[in-house]
N, C-alpha and C. Protein backbone atom coordinates (compact mmCIF):
# COMPACT_ATOMS: atom_id res chain seq x y z
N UNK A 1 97.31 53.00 99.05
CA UNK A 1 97.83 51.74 98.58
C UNK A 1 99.32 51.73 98.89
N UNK A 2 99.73 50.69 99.51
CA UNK A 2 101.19 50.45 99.84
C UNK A 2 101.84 49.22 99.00
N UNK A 3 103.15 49.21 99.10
CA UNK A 3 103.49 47.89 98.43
C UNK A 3 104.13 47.12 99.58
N UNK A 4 104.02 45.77 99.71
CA UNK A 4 104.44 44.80 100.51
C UNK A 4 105.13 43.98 99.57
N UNK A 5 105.55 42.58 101.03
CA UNK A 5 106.28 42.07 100.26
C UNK A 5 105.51 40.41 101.46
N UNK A 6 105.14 39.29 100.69
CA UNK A 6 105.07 37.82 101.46
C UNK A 6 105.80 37.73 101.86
N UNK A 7 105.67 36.82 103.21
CA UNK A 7 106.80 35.89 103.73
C UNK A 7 107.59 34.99 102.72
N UNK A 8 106.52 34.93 101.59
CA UNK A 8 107.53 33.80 100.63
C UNK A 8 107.88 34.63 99.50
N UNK A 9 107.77 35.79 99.70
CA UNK A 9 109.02 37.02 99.00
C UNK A 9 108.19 37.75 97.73
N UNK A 10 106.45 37.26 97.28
CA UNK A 10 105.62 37.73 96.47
C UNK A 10 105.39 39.44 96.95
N UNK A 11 106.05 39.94 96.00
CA UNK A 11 105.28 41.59 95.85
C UNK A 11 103.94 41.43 95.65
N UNK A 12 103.50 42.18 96.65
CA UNK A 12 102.13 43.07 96.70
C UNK A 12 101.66 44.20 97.09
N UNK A 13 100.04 44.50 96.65
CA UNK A 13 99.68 45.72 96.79
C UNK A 13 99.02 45.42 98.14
N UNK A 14 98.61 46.58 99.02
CA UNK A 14 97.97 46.14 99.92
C UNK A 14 97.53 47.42 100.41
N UNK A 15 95.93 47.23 100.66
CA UNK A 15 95.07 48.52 100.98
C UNK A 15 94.55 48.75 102.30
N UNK A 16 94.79 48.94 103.34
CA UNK A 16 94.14 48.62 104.52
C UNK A 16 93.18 50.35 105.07
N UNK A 17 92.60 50.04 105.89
CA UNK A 17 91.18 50.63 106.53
C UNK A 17 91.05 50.43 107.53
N UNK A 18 91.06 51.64 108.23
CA UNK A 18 90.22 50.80 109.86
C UNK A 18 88.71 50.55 110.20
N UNK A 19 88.91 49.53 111.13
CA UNK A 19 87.99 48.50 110.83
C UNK A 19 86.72 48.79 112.03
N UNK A 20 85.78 48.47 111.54
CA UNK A 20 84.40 48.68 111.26
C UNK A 20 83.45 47.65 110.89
N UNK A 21 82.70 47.38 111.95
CA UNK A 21 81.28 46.28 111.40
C UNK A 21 81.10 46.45 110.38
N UNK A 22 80.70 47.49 110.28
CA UNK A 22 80.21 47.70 108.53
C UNK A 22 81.15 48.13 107.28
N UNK A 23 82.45 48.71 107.81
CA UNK A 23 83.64 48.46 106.78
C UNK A 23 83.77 46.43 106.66
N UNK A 24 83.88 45.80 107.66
CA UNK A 24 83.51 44.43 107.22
C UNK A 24 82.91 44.01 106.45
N UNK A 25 81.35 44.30 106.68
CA UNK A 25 80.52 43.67 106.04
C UNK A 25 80.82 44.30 104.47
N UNK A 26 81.10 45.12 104.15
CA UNK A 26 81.05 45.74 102.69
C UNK A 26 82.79 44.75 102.24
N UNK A 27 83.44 44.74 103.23
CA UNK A 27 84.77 44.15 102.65
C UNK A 27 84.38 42.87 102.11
N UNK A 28 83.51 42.17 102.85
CA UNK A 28 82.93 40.76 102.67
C UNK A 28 82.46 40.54 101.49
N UNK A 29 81.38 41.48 101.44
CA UNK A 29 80.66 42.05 99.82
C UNK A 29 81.88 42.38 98.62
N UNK A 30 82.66 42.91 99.06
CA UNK A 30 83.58 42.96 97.72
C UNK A 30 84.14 41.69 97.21
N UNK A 31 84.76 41.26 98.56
CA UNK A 31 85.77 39.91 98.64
C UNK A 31 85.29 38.99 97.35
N UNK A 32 83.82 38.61 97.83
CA UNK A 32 82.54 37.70 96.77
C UNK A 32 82.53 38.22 95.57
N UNK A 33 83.21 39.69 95.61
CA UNK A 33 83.09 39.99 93.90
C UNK A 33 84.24 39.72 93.03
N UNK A 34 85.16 40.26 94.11
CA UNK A 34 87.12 40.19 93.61
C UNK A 34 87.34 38.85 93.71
N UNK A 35 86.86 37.92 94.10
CA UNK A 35 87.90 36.61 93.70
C UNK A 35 87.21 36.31 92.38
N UNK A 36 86.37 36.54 91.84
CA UNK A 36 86.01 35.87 90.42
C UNK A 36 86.31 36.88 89.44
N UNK A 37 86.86 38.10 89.53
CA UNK A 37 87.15 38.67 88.76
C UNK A 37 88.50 38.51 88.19
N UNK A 38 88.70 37.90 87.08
CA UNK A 38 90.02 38.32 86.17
C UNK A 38 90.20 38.89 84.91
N UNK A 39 91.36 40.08 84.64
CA UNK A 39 91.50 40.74 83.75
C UNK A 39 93.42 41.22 84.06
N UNK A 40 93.79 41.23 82.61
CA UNK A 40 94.81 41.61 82.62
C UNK A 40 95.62 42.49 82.79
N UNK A 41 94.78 44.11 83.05
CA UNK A 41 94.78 45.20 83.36
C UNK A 41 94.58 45.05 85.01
N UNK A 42 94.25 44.33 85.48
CA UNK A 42 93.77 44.53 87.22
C UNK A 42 94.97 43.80 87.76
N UNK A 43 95.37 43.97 88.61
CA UNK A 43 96.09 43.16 90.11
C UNK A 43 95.45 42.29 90.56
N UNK A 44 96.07 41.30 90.84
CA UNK A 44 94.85 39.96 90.98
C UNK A 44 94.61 39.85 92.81
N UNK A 45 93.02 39.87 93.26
CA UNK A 45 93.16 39.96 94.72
C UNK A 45 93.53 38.45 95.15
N UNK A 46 94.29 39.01 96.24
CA UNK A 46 94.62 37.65 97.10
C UNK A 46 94.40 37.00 98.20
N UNK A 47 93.48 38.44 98.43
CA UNK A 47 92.73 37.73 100.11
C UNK A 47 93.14 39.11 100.94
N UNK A 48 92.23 39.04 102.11
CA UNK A 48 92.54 40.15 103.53
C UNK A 48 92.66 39.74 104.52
N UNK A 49 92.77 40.12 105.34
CA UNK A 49 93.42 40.22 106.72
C UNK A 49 92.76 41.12 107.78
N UNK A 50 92.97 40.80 108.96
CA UNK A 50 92.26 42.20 109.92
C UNK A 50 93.15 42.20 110.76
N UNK A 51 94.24 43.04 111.10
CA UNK A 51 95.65 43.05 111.59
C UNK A 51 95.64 44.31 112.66
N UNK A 52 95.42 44.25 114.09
CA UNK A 52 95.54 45.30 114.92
C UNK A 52 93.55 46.12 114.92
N UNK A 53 93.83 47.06 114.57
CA UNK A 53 92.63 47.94 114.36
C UNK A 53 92.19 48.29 112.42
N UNK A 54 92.77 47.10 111.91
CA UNK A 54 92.89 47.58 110.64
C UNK A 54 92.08 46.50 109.52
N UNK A 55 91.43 46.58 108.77
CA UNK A 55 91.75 45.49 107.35
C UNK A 55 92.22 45.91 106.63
N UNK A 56 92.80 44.83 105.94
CA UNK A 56 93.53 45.03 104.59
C UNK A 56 93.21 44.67 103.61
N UNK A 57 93.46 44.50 102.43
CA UNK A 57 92.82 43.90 100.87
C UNK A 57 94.52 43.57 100.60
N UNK A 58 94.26 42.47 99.81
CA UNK A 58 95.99 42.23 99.62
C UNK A 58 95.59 41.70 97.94
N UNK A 59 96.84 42.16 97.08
CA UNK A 59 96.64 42.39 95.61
C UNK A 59 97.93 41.70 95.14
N UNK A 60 98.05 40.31 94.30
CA UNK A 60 99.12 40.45 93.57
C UNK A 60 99.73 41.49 92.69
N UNK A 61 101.17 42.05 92.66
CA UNK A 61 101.67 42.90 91.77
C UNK A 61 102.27 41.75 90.37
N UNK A 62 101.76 42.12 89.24
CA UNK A 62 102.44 41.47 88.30
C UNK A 62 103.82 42.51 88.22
N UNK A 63 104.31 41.94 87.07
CA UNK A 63 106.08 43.26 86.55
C UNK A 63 105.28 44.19 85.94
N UNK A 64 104.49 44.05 85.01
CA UNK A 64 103.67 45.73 84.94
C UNK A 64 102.90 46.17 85.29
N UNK A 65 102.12 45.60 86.23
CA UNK A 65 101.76 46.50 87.25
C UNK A 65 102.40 47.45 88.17
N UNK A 66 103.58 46.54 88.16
CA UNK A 66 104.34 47.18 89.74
C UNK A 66 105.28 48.31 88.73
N UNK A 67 105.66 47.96 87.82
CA UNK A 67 106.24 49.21 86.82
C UNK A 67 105.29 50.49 87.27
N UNK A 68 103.86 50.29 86.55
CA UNK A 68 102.79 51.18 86.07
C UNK A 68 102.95 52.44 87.97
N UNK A 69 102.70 51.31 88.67
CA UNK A 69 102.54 51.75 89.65
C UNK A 69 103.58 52.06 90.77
N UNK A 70 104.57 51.82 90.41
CA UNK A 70 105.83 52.45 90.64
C UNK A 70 106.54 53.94 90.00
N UNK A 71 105.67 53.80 88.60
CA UNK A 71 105.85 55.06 87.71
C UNK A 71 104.93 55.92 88.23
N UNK A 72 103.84 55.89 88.72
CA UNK A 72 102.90 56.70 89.21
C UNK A 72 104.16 57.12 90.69
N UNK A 73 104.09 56.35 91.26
CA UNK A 73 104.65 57.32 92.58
C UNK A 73 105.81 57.44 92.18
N UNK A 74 107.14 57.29 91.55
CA UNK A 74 108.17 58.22 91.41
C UNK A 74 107.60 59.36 90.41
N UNK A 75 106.64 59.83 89.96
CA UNK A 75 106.32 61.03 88.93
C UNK A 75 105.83 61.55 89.95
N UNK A 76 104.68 61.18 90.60
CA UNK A 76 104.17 62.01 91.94
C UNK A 76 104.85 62.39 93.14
N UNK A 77 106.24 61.91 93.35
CA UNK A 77 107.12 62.21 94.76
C UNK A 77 106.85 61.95 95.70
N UNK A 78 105.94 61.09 95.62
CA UNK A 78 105.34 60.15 96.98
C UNK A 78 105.73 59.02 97.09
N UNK A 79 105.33 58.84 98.53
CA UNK A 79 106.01 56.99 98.57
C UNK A 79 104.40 56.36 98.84
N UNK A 80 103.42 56.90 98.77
CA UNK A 80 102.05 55.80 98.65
C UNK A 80 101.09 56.53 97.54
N UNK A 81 99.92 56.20 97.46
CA UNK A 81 98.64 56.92 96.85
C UNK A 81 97.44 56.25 97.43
């Protein structure tokens, strides 16, 4: 998981994979599950992309999320997970 940033300046999460008929088809299958899901604990999905050899999953960051998950990688010394 990486953090991005929109062209119109929205922080996000963003998961990408290389891509695969069947990494597709299962992305497709999720997609149909993640847009109707909301909860206040989750990152809200925002849609994917297939960019080069890759897809992506793209995640709004709320402020505590991006805290939560900003606290995870400065405790871990990494810059992804």
């Amino acid at each position: 998981m990486y953090k991005g940033k929109l062209q119109n300046g929205q922080d996000i999460a963003t998961v990408g994979m290389p891509y695969s008929d069947r990494l597709l088809e299962f992305c497709m299958n999720q997609v149909s599950i993640l847009v109707k899901i909301e909860h206040p604990n989750l990152a809200q999905f925002l849609g994917w992309c297939i960019e080069g050899t890759n897809v992506y999953l793209l995640y709004d960051i709320s402020q505590n999320y991006y805290t939560t998950l900003g606290h995870l990688l400065y405790l871990s010394g990494k810059t992804s997970i």
